[in-house]
Each structure stands twice: as structure tokens, then as C-alpha cells.
C-alpha atoms as a PDB file:
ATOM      1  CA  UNK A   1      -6.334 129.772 121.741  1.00  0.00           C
ATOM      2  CA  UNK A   2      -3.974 132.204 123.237  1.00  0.00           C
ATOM      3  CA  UNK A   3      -4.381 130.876 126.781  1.00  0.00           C
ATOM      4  CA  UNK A   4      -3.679 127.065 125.665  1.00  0.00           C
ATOM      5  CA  UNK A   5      -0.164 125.926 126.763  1.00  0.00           C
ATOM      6  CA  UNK A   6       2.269 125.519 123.702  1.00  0.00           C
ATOM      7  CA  UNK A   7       5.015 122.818 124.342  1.00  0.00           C
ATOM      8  CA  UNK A   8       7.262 124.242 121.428  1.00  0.00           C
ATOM      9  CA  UNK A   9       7.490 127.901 122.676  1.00  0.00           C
ATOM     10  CA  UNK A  10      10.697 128.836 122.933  1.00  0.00           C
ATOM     11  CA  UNK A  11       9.547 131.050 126.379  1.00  0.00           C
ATOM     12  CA  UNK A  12       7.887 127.799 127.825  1.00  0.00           C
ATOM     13  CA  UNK A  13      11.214 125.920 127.329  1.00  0.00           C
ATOM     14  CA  UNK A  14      13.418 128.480 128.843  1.00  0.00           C
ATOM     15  CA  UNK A  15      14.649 128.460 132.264  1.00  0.00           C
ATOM     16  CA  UNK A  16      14.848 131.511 134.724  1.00  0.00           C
ATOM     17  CA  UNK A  17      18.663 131.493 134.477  1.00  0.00           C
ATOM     18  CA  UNK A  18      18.765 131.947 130.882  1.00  0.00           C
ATOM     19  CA  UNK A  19      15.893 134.450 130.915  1.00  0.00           C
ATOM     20  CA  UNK A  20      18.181 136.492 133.617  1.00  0.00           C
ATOM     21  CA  UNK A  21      21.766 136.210 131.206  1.00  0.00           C
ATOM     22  CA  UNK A  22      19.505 136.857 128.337  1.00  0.00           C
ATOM     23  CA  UNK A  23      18.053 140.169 130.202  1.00  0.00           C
ATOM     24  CA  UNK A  24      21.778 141.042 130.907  1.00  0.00           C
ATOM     25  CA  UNK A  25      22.762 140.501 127.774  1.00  0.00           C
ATOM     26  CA  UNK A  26      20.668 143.118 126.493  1.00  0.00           C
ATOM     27  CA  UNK A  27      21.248 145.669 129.448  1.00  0.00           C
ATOM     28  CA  UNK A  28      25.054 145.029 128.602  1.00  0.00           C
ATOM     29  CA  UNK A  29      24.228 145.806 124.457  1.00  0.00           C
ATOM     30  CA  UNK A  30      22.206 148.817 125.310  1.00  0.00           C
ATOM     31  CA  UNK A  31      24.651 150.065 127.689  1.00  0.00           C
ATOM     32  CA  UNK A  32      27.363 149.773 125.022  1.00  0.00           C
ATOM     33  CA  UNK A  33      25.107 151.532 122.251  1.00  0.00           C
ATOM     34  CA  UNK A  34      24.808 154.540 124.744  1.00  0.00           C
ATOM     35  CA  UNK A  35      28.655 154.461 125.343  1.00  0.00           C
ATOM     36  CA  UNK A  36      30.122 154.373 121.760  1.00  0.00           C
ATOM     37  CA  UNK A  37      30.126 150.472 121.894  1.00  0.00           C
ATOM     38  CA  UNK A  38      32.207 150.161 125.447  1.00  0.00           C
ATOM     39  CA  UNK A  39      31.755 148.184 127.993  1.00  0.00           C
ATOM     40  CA  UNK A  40      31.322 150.133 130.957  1.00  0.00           C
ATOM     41  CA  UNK A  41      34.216 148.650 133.323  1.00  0.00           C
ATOM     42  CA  UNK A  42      36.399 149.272 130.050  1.00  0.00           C
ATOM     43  CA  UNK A  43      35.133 152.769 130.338  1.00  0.00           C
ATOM     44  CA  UNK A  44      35.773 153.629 133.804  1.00  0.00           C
ATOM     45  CA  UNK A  45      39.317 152.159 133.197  1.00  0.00           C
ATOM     46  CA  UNK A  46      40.234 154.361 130.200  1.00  0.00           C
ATOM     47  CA  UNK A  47      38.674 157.836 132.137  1.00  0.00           C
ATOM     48  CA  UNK A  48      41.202 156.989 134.949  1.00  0.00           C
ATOM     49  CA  UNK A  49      43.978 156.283 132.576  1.00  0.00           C
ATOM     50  CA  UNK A  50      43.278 159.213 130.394  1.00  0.00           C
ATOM     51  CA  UNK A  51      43.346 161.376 133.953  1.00  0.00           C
ATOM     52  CA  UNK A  52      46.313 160.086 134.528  1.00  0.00           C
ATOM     53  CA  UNK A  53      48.661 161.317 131.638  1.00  0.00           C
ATOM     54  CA  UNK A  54      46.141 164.306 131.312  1.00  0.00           C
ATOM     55  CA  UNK A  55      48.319 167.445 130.060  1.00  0.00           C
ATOM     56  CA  UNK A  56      51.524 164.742 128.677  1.00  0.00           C
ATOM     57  CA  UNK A  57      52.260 164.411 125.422  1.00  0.00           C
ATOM     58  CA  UNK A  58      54.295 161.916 124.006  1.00  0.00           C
ATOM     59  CA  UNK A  59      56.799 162.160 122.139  1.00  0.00           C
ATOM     60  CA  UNK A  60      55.591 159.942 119.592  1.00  0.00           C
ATOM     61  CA  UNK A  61      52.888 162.181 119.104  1.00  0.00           C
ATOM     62  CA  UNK A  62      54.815 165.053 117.222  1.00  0.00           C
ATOM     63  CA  UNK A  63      57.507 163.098 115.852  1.00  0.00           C
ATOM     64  CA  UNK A  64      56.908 160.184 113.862  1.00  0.00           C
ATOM     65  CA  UNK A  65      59.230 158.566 111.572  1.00  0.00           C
ATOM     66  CA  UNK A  66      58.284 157.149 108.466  1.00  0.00           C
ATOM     67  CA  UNK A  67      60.445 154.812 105.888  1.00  0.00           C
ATOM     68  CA  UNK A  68      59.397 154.940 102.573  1.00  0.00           C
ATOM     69  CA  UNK A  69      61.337 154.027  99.098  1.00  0.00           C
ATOM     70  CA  UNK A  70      63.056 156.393  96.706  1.00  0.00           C
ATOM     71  CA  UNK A  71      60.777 155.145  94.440  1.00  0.00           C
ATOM     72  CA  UNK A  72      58.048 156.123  96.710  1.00  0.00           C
ATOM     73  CA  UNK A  73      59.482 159.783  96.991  1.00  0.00           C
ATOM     74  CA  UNK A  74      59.419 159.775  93.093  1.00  0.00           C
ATOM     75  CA  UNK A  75      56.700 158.514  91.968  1.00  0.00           C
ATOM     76  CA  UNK A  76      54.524 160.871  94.397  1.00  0.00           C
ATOM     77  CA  UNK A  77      56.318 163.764  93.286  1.00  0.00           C
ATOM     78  CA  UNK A  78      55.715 163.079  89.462  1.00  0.00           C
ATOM     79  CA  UNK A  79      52.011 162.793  90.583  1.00  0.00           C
ATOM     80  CA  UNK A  80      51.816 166.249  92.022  1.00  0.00           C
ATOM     81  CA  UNK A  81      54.065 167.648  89.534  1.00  0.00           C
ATOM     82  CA  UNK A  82      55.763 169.113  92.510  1.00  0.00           C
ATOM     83  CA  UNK A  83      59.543 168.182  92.374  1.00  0.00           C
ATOM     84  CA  UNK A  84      60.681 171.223  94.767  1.00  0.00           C
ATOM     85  CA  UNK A  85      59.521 168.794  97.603  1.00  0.00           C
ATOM     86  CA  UNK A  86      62.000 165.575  96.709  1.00  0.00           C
ATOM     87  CA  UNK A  87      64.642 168.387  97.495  1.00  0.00           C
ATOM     88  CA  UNK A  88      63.114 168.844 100.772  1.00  0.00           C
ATOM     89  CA  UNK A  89      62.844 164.819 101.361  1.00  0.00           C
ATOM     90  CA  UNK A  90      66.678 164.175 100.252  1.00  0.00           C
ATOM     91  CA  UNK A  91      67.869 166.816 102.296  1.00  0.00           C
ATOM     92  CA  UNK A  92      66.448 165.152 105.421  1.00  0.00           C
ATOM     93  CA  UNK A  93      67.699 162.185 104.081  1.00  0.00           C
ATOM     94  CA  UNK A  94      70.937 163.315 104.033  1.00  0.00           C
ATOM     95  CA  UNK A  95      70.836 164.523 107.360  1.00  0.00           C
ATOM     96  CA  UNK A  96      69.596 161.632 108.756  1.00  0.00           C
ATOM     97  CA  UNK A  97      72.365 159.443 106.639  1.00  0.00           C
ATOM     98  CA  UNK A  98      75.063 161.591 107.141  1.00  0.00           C
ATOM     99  CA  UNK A  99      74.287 162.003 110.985  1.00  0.00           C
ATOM    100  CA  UNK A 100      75.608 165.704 110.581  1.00  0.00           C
ATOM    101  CA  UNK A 101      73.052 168.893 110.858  1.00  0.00           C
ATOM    102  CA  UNK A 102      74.715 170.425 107.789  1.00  0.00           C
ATOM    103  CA  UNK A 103      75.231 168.719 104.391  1.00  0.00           C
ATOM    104  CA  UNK A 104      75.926 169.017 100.772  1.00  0.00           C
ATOM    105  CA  UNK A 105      73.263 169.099  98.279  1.00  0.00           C
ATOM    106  CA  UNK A 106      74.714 167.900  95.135  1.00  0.00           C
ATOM    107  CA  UNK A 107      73.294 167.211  91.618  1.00  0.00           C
ATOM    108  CA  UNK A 108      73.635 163.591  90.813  1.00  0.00           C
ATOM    109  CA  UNK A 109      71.180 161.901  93.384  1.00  0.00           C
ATOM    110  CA  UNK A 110      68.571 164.585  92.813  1.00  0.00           C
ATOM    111  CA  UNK A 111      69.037 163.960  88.703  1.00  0.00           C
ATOM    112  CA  UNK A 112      68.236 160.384  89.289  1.00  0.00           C
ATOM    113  CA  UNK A 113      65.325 161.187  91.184  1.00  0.00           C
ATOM    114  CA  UNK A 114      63.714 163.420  88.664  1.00  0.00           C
ATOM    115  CA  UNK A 115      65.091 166.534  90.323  1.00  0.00           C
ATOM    116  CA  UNK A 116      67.067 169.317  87.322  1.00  0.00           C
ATOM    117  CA  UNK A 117      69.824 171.490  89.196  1.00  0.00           C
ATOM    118  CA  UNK A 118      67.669 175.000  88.268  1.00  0.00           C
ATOM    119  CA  UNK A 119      64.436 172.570  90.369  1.00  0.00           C
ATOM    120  CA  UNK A 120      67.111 172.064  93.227  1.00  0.00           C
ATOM    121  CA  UNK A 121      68.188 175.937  93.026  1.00  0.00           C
ATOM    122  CA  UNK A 122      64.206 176.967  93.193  1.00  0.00           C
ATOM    123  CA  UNK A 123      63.500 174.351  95.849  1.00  0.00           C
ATOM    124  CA  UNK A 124      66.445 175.476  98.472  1.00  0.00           C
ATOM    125  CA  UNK A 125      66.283 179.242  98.153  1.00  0.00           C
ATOM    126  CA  UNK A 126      62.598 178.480  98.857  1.00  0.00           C
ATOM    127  CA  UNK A 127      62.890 176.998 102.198  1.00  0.00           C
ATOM    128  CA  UNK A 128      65.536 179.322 103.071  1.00  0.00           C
ATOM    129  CA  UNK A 129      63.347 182.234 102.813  1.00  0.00           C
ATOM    130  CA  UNK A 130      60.840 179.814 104.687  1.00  0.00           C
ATOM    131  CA  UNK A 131      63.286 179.307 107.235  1.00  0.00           C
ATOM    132  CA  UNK A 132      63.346 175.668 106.969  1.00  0.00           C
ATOM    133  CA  UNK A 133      67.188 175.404 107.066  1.00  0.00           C
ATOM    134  CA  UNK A 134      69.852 177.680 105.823  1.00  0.00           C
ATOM    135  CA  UNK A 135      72.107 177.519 102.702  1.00  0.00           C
ATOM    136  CA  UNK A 136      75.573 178.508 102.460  1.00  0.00           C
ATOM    137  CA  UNK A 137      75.834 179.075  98.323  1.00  0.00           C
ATOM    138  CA  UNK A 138      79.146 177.766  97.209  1.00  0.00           C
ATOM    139  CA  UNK A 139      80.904 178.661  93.320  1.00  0.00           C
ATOM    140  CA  UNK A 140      81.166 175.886  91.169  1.00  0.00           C
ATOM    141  CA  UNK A 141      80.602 173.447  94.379  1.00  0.00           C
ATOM    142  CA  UNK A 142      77.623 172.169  95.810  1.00  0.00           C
ATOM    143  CA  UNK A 143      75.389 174.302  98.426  1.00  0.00           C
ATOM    144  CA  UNK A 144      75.513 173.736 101.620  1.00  0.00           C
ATOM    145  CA  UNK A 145      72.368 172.905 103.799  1.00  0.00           C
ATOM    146  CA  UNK A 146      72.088 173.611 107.634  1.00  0.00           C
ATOM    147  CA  UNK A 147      69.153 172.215 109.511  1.00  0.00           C
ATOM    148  CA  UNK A 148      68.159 173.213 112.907  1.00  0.00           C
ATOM    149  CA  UNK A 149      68.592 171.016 115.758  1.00  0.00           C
ATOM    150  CA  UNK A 150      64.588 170.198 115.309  1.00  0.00           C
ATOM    151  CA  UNK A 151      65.530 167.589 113.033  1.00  0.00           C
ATOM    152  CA  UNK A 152      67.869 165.450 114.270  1.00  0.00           C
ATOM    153  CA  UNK A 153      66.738 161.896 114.518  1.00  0.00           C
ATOM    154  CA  UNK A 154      69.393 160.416 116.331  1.00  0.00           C
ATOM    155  CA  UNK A 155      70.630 160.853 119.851  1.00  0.00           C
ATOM    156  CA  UNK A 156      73.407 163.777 120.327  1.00  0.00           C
ATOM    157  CA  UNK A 157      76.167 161.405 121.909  1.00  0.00           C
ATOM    158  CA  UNK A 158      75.827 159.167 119.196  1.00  0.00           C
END
């Protein structure tokens, strides 16, 4: 019985070109499985880009920008139970509002975010002593915060 011709199988039907694109086909999908699913012209293009800009690195790479909500800020912070980092957050919100490397850290904003004064105190000495920015204490007015130049987010003629 096996050496009878069968009309309806589907290799007596085929024709030599789709046998070849069908063979291809599979070359091409076992090529990809060996290459992390690429096709190999896409690969030989990305090694010769990735030569190319070998050693650069972006600037994107190290300093991304993100925009999120106070609400955002808050609600994470309540989450962690960490509040000492909403100081951190506002004062490089400041600095990017303000346009001006050193700002003052008042009370009122913070309160509405969830931040007490003696939480503000804590948080700033804190990344003073990290050496995050420095803090020129003030009586009976608010602190002053310097940040270095690393954090400016807007061009220097502007």
C-alpha cells in the first residue's frame, strides 16, 4: 500500500518551488532560533552599528527625566512610609521650577504633601551629610538649599 500513488497527498500536490520556499522557510526559523529570534542580515546590521558608537554613551543614558504628579510623589511616599524622600523630590522640583541652583525650602508645600517641618529638618540635614546639596540654616526663615551643577536640567544660557 505504501508504494500506491495517493492523489490527495499534500507532497504529491506540491510543486518544487514551494518545496524550495518551504525548505527556506525553515532554514530562515532555525537560523533565527540560534540567533535570539534575528534575522541574520538584521544581525550583521546591528554588530556594525553597535561597532560603530562602541565606547559612546549617550546622554540619555544617565540622565533621564521623568514627569510624574504630586499626587504620584505622595501617594508613593505614604506607601513606603518614607516621607524624608518627598523632601528630596520637591527640592529638585524647585530647582528645576525656579531655574536657580539654590532655593528655599519652606513649610507650606511640603505640609500639603504630607511632609511635618521636624520630617523636612531630618530629611535636609540628611542629604547634607550625604553630600547631596548643601544647606545654609536660616533663624526663623526658611533653609536654604544649594545643588551642584549635576542637576541642572536646563541649558546654562537660558
Amino acid at each position: 500500500m505504501n508504494d500506491e500513488f495517493d492523489p490527495f497527498d499534500i507532497e504529491n500536490v506540491r510543486s518544487p518551488e514551494a518545496a524550495a520556499a518551504e525548505a527556506a522557510l525553515r532554514a530562515d526559523r532555525e537560523a533565527r532560533k540560534r540567533n535570539g529570534g534575528m534575522p541574520p542580515e538584521l544581525e550583521t546590521k546591528l554588530a556594525a552599528h553597535k561597532a560603530k558608537g562602541e565606547g559612546k554613551k549617550s546622554k540619555r543614558d544617565e540622565d533621564w527625566f521623568v514627569m510624574i504628579s504630586v499626587r504620584g510623589i505622595v501617594d508613593g511616599a505614604k506607601a513606603l512610609r518614607e516621607k524624608r524622600f518627598v523632601v528630596w523630590l520637591y527640592v529638585l522640583y524647585r530647582v528645576f521650577k525656579d531655574k536657580r541652583l539654590t532655593v528655599a525650602i519652606g513649610n507650606a508645600v511640603l505640609k500639603q504633601w504630607g511632609v511635618s517641618k521636624r520630617t523636612k529638618i531630618r530629611a535636609l540635614q540628611d542629604y547634607e551629610r550625604a553630600g547631596l546639596f548643601s544647606v545654609e540654616w536660616r533663624d526663623g526663615k526658611s533653609p536654604l538649599v544649594t545643588v551642584p551643577e549635576r542637576y541642572r536640567v536646563w541649558s546654562a544660557e537660558g
